[in-house]
Protein backbone atom coordinates (compact mmCIF):
# COMPACT_ATOMS: atom_id res chain seq x y z
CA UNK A 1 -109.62 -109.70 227.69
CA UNK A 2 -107.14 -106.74 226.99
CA UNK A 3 -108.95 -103.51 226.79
CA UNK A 4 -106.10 -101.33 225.87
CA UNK A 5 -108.30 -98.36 225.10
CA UNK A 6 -107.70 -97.17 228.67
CA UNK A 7 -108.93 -93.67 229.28
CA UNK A 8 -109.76 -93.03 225.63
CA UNK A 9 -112.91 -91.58 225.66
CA UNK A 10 -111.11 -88.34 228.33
CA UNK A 11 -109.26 -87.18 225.16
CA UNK A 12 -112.37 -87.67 222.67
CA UNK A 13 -112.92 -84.78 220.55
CA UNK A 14 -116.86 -85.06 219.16
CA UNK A 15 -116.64 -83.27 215.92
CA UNK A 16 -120.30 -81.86 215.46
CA UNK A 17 -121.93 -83.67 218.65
CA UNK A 18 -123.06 -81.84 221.16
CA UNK A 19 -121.38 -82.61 224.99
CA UNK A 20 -124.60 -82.81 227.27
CA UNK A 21 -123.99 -80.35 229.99
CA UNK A 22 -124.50 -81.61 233.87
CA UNK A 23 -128.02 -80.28 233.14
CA UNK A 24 -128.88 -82.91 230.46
CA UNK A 25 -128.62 -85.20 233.20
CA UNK A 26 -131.74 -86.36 235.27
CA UNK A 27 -131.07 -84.74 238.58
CA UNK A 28 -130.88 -88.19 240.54
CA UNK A 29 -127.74 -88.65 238.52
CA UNK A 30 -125.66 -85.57 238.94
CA UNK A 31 -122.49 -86.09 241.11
CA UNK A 32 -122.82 -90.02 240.36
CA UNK A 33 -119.65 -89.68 238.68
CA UNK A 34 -117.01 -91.97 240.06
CA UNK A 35 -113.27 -90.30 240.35
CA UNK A 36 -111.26 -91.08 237.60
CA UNK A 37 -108.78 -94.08 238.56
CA UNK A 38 -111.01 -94.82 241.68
CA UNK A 39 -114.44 -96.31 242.06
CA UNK A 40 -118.68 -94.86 243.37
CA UNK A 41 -119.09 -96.90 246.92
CA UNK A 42 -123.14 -96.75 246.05
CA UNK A 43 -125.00 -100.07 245.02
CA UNK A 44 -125.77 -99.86 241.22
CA UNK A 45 -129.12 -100.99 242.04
CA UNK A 46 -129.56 -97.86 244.48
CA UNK A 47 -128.26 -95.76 241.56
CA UNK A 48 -130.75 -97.40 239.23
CA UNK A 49 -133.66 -96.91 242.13
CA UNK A 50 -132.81 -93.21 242.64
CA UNK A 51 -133.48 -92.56 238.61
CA UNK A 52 -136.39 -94.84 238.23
CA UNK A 53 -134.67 -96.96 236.16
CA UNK A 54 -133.74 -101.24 235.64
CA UNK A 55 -130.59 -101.57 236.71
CA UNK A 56 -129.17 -102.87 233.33
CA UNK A 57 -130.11 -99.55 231.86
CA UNK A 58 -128.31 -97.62 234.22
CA UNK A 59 -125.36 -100.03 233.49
CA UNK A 60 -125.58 -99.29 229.83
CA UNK A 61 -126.51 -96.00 230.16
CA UNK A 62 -123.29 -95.30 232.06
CA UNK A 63 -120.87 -97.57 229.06
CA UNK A 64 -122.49 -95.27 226.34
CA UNK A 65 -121.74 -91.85 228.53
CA UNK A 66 -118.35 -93.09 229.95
CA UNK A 67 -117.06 -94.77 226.44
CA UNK A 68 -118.52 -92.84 223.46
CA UNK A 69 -119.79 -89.82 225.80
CA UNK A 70 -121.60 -87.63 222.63
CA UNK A 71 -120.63 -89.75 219.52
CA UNK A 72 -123.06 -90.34 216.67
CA UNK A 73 -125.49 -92.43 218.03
CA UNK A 74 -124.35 -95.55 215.93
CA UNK A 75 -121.07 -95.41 217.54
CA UNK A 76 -122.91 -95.03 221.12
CA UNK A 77 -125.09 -97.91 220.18
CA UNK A 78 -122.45 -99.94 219.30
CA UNK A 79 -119.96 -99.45 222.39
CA UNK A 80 -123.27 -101.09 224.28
CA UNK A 81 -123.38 -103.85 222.13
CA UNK A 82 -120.09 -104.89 222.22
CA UNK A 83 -120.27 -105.15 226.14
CA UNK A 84 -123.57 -107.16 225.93
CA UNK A 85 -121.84 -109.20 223.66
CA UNK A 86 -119.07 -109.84 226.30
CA UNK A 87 -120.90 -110.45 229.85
CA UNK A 88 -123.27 -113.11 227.66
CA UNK A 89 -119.73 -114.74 226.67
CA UNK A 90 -119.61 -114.74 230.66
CA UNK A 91 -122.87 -115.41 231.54
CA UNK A 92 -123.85 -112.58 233.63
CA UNK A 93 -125.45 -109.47 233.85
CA UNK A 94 -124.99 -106.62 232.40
CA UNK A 95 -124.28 -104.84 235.63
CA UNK A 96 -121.71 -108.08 237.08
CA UNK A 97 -119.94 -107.80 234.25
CA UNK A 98 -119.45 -104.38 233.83
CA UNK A 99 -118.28 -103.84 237.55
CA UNK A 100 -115.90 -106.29 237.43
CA UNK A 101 -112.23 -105.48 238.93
CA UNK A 102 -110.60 -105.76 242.05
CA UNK A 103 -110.92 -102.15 242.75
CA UNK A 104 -114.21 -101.50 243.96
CA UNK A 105 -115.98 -104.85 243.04
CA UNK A 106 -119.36 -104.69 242.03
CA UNK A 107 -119.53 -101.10 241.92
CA UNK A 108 -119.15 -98.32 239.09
CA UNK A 109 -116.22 -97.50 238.26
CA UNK A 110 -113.01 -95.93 235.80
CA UNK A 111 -111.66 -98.49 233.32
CA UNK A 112 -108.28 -97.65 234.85
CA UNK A 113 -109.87 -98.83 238.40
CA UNK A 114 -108.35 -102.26 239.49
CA UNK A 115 -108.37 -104.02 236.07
CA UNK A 116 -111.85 -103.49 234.96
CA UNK A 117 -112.57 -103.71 231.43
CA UNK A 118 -114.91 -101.07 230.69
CA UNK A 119 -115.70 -97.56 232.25
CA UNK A 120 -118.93 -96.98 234.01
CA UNK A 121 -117.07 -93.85 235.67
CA UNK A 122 -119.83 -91.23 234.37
CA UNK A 123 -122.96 -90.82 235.03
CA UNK A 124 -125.45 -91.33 232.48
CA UNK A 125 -127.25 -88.45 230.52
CA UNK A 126 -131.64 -89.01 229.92
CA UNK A 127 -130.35 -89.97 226.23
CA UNK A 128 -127.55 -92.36 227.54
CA UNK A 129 -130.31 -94.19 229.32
CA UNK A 130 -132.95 -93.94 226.56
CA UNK A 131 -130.51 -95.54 224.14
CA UNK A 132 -129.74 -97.89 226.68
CA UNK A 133 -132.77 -99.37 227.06
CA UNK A 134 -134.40 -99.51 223.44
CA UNK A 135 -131.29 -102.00 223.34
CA UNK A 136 -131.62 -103.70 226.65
CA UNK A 137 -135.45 -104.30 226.75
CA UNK A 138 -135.50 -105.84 223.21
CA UNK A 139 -132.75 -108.87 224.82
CA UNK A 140 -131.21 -107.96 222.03
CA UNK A 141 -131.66 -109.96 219.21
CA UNK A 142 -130.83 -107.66 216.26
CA UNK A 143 -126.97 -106.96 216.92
CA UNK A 144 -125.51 -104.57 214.61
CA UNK A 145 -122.00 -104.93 215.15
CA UNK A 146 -122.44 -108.90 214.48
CA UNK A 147 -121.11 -110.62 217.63
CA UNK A 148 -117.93 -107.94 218.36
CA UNK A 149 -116.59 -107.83 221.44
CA UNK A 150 -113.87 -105.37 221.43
CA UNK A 151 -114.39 -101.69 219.85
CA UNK A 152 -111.58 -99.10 219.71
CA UNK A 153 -111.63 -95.50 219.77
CA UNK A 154 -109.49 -95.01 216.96
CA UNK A 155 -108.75 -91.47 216.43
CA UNK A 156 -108.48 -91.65 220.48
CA UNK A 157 -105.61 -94.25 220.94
CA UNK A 158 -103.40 -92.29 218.29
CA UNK A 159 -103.98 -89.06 220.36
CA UNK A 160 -102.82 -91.37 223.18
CA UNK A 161 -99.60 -92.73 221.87
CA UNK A 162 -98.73 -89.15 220.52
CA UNK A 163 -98.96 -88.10 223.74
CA UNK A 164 -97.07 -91.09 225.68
CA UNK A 165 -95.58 -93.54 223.21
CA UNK A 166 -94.21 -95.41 225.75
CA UNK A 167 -97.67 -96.15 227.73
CA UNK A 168 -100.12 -96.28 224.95
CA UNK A 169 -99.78 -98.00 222.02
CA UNK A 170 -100.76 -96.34 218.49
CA UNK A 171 -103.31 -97.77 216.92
CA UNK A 172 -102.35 -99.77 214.35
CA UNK A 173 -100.28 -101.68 216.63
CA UNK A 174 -103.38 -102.52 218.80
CA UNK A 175 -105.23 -103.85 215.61
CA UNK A 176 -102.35 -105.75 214.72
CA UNK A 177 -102.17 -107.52 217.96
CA UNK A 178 -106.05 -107.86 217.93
CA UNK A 179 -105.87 -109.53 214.06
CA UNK A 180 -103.12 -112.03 215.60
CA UNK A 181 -105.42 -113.37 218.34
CA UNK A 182 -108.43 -113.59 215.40
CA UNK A 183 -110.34 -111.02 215.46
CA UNK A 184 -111.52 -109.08 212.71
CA UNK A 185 -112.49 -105.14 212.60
CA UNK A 186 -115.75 -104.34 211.05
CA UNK A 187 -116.72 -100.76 210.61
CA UNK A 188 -119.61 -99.00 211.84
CA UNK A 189 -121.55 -96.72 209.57
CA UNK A 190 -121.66 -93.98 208.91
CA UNK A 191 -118.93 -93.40 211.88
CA UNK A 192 -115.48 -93.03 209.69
CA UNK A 193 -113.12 -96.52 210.40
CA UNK A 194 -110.60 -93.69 211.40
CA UNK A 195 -112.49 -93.02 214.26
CA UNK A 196 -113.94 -96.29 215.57
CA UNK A 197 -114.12 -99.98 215.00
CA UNK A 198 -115.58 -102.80 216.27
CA UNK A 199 -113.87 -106.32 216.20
CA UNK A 200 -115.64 -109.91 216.20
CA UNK A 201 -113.50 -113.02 217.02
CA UNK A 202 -113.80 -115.93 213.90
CA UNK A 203 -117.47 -116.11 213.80
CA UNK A 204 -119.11 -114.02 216.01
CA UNK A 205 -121.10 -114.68 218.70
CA UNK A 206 -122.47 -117.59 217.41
CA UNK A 207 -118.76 -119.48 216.83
């Protein structure tokens, strides 16, 4: 699906959230990030061993650091959801679909790293993976975005296109190409719509 969000979350700007430190992290994960643009030759599962952790929560715990890095937590909550959403649409893991790209298969990786569709480039943060897996342990019946499967950095993808037009898109052009194929944005409170929204296709997950 076209994830135009690209390196968004680089050029974030967390008004009021603290940015965890290296030292927030547990100290299995420190230097686990993966280069930006490139991909971490370790295992996920070796990853997920060396912090004591199920492998799906590493996975998520990485989306939530390397997409919404120290958003509200509604907003970091969300970002995981909407790639749940996705790999069930695919029928795999959490971890299979998140490494997909044919840079680095099956490994973490940058969003910019052969095509994949979501960064797992960062390593997660003790609350990364403790928000990851109050979601991910519940199989996750109690969605709050409502099926979405696309979210966009808002605020982010203008900063973007201000800064290269002719790469990056601003973003009401993105939702206006994302209403055309059918999706719809919803907003996520009490994160301001200016800032981030999610988008569900017709129905949801259950059309």
């Amino acid at each position: 699906m076209p994830w135009v969000i690209g390196a968004l979350v680089l050029l974030l700007v967390f008004g009021g959230s603290r940015m965890l430190g290296d030292d927030d992290k547990t100290p299995a994960q420190r230097g686990r990030d993966a280069p930006d643009g490139g991909y971490l030759a370790v295992p996920p599962t070796q990853i997920a061993a060396e912090a004591g952790v199920d492998v799906d929560v590493m996975t998520g715990g990485r989306i939530i650091r390397s997409e919404a890095g120290g958003a509200h937590e509604n907003e970091r909550a969300a970002t995981l959801w909407v790639a749940l959403n996705q790999v069930r649409r695919w029928e795999t893991s959490l971890t299979e679909g998140a490494c997909r790209g044919n840079k680095g298969q099956g490994y973490y990786g940058a969003q910019n790293a052969g095509g994949r569709w979501i960064s797992t480039r960062q390593s997660a943060h003790a609350d990364d993976l403790a928000l990851a897996d109050s979601i991910v342990s519940t199989g996750y019946p109690n969605d709050p975005t409502g099926g979405a499967t696309k979210f966009l950095h808002v605020s982010a993808q203008e900063a973007l296109h201000e800064r290269d037009p002719a790469r990056y898109k601003a973003a009401a052009a993105v939702i206006a190409d994302w209403l055309a194929d059918g999706y719809q944005p919803r907003e996520v409170p009490p994160v301001s719509p200016a800032r981030f929204l999610v988008f569900v296709r017709g129905g949801g997950l259950a059309a």
